[in-house]
Each structure stands twice: as structure tokens, then as C-alpha cells.
C-alpha atoms as a PDB file:
ATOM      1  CA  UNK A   1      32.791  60.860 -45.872  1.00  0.00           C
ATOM      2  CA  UNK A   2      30.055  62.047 -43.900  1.00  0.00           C
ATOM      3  CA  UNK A   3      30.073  62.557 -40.370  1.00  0.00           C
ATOM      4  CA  UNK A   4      27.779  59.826 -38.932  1.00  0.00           C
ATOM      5  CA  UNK A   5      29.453  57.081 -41.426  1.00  0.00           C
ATOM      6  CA  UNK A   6      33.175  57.931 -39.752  1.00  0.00           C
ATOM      7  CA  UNK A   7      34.251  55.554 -36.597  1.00  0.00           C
ATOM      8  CA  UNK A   8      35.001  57.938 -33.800  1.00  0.00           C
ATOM      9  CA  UNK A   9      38.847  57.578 -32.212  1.00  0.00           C
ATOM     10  CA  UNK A  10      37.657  55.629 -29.167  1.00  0.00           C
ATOM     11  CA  UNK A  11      35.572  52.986 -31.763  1.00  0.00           C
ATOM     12  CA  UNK A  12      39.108  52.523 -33.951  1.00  0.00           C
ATOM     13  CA  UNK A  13      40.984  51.717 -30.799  1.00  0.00           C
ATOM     14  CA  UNK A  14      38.395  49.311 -29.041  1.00  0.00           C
ATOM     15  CA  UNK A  15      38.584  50.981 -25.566  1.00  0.00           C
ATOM     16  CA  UNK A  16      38.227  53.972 -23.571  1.00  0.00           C
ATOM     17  CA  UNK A  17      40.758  56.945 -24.463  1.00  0.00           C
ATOM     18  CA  UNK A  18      43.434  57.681 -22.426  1.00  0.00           C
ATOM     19  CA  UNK A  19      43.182  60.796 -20.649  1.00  0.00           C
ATOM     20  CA  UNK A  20      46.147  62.845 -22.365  1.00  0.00           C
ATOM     21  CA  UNK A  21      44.534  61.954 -25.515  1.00  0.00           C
ATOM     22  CA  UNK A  22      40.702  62.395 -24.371  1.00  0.00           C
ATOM     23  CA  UNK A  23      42.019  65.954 -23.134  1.00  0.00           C
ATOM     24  CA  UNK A  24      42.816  67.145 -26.827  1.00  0.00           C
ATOM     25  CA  UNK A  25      40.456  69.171 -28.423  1.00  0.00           C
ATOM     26  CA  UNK A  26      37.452  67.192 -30.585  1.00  0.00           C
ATOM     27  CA  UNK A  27      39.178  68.919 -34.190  1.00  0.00           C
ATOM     28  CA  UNK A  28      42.742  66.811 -32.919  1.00  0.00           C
ATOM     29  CA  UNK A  29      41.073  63.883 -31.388  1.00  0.00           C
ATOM     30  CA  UNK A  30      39.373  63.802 -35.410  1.00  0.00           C
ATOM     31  CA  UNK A  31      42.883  64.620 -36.892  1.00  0.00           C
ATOM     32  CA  UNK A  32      44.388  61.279 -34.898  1.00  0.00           C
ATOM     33  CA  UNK A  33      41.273  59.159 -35.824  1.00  0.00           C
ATOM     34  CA  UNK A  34      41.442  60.578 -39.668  1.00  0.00           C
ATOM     35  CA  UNK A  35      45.861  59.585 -39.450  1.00  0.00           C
ATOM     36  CA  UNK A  36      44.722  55.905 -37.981  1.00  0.00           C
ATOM     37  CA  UNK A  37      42.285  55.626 -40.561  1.00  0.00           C
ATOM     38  CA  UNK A  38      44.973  55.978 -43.374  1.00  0.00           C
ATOM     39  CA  UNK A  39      47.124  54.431 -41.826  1.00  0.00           C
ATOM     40  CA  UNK A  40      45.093  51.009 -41.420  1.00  0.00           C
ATOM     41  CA  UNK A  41      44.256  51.784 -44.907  1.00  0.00           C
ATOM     42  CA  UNK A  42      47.764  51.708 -46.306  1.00  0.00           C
ATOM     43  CA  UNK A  43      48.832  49.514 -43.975  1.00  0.00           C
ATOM     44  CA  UNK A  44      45.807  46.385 -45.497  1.00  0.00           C
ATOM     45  CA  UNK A  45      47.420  47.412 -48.749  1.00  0.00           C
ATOM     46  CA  UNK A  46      50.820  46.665 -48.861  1.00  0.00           C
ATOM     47  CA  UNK A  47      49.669  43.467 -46.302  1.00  0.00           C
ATOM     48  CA  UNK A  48      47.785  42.342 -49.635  1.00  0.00           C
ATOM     49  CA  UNK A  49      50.557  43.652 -51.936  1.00  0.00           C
ATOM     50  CA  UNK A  50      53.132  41.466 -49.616  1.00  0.00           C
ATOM     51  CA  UNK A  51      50.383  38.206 -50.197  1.00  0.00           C
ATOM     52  CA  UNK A  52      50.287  38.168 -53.659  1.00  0.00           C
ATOM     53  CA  UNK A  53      53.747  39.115 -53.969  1.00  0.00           C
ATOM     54  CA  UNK A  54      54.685  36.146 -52.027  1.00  0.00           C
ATOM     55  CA  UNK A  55      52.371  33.979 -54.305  1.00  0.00           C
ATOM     56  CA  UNK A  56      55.181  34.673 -57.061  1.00  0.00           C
ATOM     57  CA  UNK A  57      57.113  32.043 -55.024  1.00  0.00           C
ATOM     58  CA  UNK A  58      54.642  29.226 -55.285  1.00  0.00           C
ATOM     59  CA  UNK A  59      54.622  27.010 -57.871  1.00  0.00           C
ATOM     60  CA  UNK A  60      51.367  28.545 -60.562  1.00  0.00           C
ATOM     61  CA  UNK A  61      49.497  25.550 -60.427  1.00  0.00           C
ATOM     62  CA  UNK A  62      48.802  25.834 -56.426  1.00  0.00           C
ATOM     63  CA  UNK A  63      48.123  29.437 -56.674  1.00  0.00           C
ATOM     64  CA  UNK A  64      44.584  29.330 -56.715  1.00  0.00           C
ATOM     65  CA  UNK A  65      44.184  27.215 -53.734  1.00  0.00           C
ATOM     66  CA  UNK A  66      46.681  28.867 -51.664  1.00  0.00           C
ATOM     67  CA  UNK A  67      45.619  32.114 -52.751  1.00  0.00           C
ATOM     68  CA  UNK A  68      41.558  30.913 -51.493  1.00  0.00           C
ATOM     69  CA  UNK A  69      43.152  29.145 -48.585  1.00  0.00           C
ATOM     70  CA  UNK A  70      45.131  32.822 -47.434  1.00  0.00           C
ATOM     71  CA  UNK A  71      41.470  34.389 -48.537  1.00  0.00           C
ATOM     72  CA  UNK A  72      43.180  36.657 -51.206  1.00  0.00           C
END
């Protein structure tokens, strides 16, 4: 991913740094935003996994609705 097309630390969180993390060094501060990153990632994945897993328990012919209704 390029640079300029990667959110920087302080865009991922929504606010202003804290200082002990805006005194790391920019490679770190990169490092942290890179684990958030994956970690959003992987954590939107298993969210979906968990939604259509949960479908399993409603009955097939309201799937479709409740699946457009959750926005899966």
C-alpha cells in the first residue's frame, strides 16, 4: 500500500495522540497504526463470519430479508 493511501495513527483513532504514544519514534507510531489496521481488519471479518453464522438459526425463507435488513 502506498504511503499517501495509508491512514496515519492519529486518523485511525479519531483524536489527537497521547503524548507517550506521540513520543515514539515515526517507524513505531507506523508499526501501531499497521497492528490497528489488521486488527480492524480481522476483527470486520469474523463480525461478518459471526452474522451469517447466526443466519443458520433463522428459518431459510427469512434469510434474505434479515440478511438485507442486518446489511449483510
Amino acid at each position: 500500500m502506498a504511503g499517501l493511501t495509508k491512514r496515519t495513527l492519529a486518523e485511525q483513532i479519531g483524536s489527537p495522540l497521547p503524548a507517550g504514544i506521540e513520543a515514539l519514534a515515526e517507524h513505531e507510531k507506523q508499526d501501531l497504526a499497521d497492528a490497528l489496521r489488521e486488527a480492524r481488519r480481522r476483527q470486520a471479518a469474523s463480525l461478518a463470519a459471526a452474522g451469517e453464522e447466526g443466519l443458520k438459526y433463522v428459518p431459510a425463507f427469512l434469510r434474505g430479508a434479515v440478511r438485507k435488513a442486518m446489511g449483510l
